[in-house]
PDB file of N, CA and C in Angstrom:
ATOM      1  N   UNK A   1     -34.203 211.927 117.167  1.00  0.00           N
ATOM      2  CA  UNK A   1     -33.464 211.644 115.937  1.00  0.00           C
ATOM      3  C   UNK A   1     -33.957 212.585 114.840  1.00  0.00           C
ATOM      4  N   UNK A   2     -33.271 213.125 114.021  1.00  0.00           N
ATOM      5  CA  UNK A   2     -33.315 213.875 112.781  1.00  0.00           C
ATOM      6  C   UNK A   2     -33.503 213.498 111.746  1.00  0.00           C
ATOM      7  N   UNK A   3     -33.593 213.831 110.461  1.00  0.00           N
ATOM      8  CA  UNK A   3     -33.870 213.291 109.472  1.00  0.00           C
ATOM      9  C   UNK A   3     -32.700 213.890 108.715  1.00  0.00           C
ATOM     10  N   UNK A   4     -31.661 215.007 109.059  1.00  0.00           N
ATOM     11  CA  UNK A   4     -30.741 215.781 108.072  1.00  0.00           C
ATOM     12  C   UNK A   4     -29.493 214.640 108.244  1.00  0.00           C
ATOM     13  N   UNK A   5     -29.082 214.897 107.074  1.00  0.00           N
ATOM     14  CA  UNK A   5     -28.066 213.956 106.408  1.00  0.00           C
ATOM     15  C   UNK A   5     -26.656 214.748 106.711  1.00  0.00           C
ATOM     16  N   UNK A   6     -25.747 215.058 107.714  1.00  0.00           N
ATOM     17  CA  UNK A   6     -24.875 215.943 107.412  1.00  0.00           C
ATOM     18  C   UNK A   6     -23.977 215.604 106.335  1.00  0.00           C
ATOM     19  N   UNK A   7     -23.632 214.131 106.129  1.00  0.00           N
ATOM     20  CA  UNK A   7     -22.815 213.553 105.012  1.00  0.00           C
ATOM     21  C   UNK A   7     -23.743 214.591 103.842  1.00  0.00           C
ATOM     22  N   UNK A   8     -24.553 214.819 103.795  1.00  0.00           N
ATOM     23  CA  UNK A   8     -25.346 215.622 102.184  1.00  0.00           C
ATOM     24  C   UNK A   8     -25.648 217.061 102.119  1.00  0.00           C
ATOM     25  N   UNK A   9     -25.236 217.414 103.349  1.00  0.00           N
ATOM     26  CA  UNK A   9     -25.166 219.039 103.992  1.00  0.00           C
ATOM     27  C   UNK A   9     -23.719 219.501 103.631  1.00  0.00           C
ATOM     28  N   UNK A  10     -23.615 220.215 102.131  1.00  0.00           N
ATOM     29  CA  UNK A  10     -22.379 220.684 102.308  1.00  0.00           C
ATOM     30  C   UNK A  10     -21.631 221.825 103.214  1.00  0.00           C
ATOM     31  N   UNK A  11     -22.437 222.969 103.418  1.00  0.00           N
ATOM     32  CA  UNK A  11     -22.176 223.409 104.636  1.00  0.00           C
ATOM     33  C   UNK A  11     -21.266 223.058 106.069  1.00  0.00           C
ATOM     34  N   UNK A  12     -22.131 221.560 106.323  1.00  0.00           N
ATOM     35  CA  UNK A  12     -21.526 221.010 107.382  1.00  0.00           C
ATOM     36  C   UNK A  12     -19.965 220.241 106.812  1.00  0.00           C
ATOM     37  N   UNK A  13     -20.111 220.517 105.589  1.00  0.00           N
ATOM     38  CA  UNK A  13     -18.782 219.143 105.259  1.00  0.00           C
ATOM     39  C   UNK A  13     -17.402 219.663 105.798  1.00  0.00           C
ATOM     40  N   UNK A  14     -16.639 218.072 106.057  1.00  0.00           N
ATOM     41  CA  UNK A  14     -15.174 218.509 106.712  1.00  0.00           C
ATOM     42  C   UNK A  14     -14.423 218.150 105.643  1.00  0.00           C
ATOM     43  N   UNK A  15     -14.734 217.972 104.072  1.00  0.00           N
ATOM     44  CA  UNK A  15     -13.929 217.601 103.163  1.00  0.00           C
ATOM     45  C   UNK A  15     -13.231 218.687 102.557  1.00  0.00           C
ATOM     46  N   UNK A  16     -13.476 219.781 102.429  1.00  0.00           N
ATOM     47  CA  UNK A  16     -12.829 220.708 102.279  1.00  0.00           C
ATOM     48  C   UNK A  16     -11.940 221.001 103.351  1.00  0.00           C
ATOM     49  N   UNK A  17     -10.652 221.105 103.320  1.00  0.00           N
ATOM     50  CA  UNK A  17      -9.930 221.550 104.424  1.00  0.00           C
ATOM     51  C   UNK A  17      -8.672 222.338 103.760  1.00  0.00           C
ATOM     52  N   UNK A  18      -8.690 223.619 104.783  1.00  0.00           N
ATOM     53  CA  UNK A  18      -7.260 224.759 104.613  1.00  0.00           C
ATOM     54  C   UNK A  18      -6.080 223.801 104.885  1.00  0.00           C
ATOM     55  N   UNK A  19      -5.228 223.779 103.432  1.00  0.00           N
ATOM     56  CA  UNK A  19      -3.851 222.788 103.740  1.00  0.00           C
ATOM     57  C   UNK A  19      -3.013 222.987 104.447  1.00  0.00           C
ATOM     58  N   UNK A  20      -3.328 224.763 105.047  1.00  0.00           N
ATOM     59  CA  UNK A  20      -2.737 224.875 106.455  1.00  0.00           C
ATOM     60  C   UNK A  20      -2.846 223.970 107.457  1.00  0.00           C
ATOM     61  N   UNK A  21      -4.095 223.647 107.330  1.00  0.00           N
ATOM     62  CA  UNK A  21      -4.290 222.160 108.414  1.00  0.00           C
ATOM     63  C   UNK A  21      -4.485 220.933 108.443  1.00  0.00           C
ATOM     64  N   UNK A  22      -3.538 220.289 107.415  1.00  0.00           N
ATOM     65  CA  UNK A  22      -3.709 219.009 107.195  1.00  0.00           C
ATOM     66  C   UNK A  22      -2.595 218.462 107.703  1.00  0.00           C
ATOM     67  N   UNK A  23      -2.732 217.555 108.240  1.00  0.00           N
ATOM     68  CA  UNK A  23      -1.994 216.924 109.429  1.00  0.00           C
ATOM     69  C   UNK A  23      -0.550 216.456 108.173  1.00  0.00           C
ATOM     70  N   UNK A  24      -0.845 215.988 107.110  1.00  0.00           N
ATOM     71  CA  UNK A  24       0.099 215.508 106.161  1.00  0.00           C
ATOM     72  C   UNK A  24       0.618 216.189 105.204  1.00  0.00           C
ATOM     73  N   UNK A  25       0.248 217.680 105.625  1.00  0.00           N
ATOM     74  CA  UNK A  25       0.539 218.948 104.503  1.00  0.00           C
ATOM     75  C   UNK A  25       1.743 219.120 104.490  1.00  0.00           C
ATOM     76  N   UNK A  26       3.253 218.598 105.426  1.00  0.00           N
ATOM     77  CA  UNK A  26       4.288 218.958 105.359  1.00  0.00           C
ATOM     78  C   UNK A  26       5.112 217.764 104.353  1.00  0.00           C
ATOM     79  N   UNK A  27       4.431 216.763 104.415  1.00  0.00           N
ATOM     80  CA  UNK A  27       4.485 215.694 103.533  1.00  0.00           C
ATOM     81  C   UNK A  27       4.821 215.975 102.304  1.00  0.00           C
ATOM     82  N   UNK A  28       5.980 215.441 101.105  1.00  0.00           N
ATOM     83  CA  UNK A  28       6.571 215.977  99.858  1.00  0.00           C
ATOM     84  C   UNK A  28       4.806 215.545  99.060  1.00  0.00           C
ATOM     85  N   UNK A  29       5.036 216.321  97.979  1.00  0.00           N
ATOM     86  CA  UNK A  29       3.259 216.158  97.039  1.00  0.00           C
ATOM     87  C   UNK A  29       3.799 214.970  96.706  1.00  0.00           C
ATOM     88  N   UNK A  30       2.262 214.230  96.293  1.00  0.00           N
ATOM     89  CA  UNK A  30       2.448 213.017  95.921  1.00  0.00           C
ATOM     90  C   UNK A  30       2.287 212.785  94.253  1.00  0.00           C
ATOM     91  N   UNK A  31       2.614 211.825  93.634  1.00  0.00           N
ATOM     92  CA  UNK A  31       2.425 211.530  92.525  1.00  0.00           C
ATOM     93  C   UNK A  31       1.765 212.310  91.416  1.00  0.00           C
ATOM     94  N   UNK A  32       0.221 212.013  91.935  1.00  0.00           N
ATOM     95  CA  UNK A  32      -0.776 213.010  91.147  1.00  0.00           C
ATOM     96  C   UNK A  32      -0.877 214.321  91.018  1.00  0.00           C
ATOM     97  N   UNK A  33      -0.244 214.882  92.411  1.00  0.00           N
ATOM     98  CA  UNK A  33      -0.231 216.381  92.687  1.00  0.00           C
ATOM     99  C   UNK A  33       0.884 216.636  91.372  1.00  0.00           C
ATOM    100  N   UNK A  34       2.254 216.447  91.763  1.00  0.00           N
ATOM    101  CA  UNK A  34       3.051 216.599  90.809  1.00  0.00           C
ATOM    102  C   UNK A  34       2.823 216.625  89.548  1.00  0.00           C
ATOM    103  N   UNK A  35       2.527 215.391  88.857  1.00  0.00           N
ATOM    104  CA  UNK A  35       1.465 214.865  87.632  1.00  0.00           C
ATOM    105  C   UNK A  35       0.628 216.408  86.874  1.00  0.00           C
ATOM    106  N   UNK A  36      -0.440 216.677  87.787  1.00  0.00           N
ATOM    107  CA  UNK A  36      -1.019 218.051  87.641  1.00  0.00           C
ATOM    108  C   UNK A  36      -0.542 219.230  87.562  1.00  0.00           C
ATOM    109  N   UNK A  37       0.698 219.251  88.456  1.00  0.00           N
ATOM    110  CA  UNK A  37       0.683 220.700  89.066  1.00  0.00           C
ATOM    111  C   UNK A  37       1.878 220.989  87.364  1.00  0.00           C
ATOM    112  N   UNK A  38       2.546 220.109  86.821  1.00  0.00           N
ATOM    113  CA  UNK A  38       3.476 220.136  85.974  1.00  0.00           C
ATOM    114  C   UNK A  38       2.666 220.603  84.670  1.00  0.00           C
ATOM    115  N   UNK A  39       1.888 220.348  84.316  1.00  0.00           N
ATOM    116  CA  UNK A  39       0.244 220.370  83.397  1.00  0.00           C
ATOM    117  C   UNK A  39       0.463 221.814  83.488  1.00  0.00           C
ATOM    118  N   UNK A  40      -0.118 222.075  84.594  1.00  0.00           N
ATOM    119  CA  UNK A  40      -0.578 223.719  84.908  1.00  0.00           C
ATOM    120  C   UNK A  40       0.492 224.435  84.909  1.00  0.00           C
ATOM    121  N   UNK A  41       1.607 224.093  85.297  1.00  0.00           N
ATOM    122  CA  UNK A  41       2.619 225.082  85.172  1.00  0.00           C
ATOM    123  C   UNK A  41       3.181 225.395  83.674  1.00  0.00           C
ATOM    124  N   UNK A  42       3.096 224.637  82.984  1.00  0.00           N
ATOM    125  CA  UNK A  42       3.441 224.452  81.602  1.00  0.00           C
ATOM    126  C   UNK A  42       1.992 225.296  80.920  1.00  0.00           C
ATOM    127  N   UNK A  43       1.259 224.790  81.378  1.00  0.00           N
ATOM    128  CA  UNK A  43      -0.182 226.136  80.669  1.00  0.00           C
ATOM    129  C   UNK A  43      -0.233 227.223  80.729  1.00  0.00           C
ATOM    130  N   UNK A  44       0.477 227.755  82.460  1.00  0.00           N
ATOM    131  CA  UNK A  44       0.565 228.855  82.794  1.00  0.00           C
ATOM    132  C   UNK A  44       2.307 229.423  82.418  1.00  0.00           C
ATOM    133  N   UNK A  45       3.013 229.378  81.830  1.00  0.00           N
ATOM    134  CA  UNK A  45       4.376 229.362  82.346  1.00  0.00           C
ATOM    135  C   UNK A  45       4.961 229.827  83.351  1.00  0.00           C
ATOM    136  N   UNK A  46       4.385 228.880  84.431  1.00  0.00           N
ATOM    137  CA  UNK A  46       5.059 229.167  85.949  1.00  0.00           C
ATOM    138  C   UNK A  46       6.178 227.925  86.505  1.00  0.00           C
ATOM    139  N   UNK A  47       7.199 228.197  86.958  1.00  0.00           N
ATOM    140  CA  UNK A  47       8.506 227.044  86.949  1.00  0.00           C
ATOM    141  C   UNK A  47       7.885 226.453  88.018  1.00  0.00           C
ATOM    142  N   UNK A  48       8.055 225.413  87.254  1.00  0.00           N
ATOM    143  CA  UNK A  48       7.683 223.721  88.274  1.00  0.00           C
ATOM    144  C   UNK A  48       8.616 223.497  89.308  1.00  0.00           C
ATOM    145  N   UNK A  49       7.914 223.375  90.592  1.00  0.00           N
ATOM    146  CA  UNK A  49       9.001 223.195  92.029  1.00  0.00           C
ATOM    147  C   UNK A  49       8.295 221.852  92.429  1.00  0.00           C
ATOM    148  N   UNK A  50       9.998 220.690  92.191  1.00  0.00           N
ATOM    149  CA  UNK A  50       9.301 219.515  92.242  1.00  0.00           C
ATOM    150  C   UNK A  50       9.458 219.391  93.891  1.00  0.00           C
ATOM    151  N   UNK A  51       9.560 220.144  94.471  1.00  0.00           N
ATOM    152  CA  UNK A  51      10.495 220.110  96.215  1.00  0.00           C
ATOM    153  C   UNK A  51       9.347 220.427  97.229  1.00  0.00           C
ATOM    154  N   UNK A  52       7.650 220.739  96.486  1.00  0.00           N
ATOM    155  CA  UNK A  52       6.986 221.569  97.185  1.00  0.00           C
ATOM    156  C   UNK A  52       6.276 220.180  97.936  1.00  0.00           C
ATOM    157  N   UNK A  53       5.369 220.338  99.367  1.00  0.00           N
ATOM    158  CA  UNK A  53       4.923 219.504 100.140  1.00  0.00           C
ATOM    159  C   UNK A  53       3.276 219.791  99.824  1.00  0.00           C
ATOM    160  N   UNK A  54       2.901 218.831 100.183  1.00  0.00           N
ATOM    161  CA  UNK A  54       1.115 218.710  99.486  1.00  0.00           C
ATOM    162  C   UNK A  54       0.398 219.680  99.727  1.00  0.00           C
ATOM    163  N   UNK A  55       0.431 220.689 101.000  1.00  0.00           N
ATOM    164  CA  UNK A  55      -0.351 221.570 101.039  1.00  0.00           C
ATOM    165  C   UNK A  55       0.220 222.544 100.044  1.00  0.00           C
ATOM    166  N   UNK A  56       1.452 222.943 100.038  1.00  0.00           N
ATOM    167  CA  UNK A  56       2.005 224.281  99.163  1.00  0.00           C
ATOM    168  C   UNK A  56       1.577 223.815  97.630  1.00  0.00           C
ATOM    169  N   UNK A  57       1.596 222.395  97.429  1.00  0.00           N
ATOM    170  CA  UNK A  57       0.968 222.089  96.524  1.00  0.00           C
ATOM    171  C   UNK A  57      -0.008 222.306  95.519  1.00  0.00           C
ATOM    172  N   UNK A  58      -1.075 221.973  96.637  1.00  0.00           N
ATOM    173  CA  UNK A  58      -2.159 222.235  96.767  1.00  0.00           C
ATOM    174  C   UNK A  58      -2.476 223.776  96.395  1.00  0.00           C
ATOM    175  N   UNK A  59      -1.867 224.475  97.289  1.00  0.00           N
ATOM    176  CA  UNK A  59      -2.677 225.480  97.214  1.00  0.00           C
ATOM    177  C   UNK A  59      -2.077 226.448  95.796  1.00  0.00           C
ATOM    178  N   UNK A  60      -0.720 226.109  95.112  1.00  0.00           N
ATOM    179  CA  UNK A  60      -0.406 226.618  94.050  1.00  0.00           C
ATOM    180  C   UNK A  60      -1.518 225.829  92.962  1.00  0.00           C
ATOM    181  N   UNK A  61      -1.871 224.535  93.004  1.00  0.00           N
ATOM    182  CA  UNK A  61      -2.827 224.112  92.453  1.00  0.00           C
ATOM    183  C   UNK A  61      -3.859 224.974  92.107  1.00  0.00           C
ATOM    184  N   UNK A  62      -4.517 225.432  93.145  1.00  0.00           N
ATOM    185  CA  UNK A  62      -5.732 226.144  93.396  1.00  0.00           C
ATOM    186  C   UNK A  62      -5.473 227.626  92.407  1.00  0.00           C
ATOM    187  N   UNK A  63      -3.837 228.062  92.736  1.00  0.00           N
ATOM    188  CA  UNK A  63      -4.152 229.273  92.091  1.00  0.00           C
ATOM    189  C   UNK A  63      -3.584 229.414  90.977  1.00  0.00           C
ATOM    190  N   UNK A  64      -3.257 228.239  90.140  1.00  0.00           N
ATOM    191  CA  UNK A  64      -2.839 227.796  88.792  1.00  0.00           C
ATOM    192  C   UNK A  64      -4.524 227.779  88.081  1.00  0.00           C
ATOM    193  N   UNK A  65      -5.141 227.069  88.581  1.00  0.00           N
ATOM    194  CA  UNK A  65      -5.931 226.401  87.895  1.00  0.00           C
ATOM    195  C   UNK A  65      -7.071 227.804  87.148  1.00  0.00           C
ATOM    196  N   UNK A  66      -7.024 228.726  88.565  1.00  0.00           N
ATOM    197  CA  UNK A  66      -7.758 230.134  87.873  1.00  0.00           C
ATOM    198  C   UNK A  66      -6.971 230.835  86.744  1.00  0.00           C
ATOM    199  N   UNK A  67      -5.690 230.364  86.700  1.00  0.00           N
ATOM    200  CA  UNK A  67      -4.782 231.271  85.201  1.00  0.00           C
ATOM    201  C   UNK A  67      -5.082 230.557  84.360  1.00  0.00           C
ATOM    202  N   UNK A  68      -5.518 229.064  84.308  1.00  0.00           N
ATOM    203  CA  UNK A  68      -5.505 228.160  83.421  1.00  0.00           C
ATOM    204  C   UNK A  68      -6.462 228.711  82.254  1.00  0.00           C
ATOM    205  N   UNK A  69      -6.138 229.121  80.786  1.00  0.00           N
ATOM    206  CA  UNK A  69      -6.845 229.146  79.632  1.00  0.00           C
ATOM    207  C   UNK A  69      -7.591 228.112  79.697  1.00  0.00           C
ATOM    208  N   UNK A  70      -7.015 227.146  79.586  1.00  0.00           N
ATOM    209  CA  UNK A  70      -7.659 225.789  79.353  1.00  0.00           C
ATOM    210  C   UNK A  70      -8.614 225.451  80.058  1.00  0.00           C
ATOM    211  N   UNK A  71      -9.235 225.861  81.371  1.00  0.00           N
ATOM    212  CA  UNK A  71      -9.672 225.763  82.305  1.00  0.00           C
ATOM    213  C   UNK A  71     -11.311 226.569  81.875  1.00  0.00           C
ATOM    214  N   UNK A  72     -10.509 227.784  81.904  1.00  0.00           N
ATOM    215  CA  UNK A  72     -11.203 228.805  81.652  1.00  0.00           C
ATOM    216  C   UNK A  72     -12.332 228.927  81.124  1.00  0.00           C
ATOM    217  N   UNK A  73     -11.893 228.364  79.566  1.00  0.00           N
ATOM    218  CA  UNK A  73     -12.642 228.417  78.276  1.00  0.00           C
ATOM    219  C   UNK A  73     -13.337 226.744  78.209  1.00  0.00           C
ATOM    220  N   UNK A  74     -13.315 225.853  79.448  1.00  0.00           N
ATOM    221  CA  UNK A  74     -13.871 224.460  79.644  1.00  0.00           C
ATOM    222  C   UNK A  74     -15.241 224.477  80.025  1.00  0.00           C
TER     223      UNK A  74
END
């Protein structure tokens, strides 16, 4: 038996995952995604696509959030 914690090893973590591979990534975004992604698009002026599925979501998330001023300067 070991003493390493993988739950505390981020390295080992499976919580990060490519939304290429999320079993529910084809799934329409949910609530919060939307919620956010409308935020950021309005910060960034990039047109809000309410049609997108959680991973495409997601990952416009991800590359909103680096244009974000607001972000930025936080």
């Amino acid at each position: 038996m070991t003493d390493a914690n993988p739950k505390a090893d981020a390295a080992n973590s499976n919580t990060v995952k490519d939304p290429d591979d999320w079993t529910t990534g084809d799934e329409p975004m949910t609530g919060a995604q939307a919620s956010y992604l409308k935020t950021l698009c309005e910060e960034t002026d990039h047109p809000f696509d309410d049609t997108l599925t959680k991973g495409d979501a997601s990952k416009l998330i991800d590359e909103l959030q680096d244009k974000s001023k607001r972000l930025k300067n936080g």
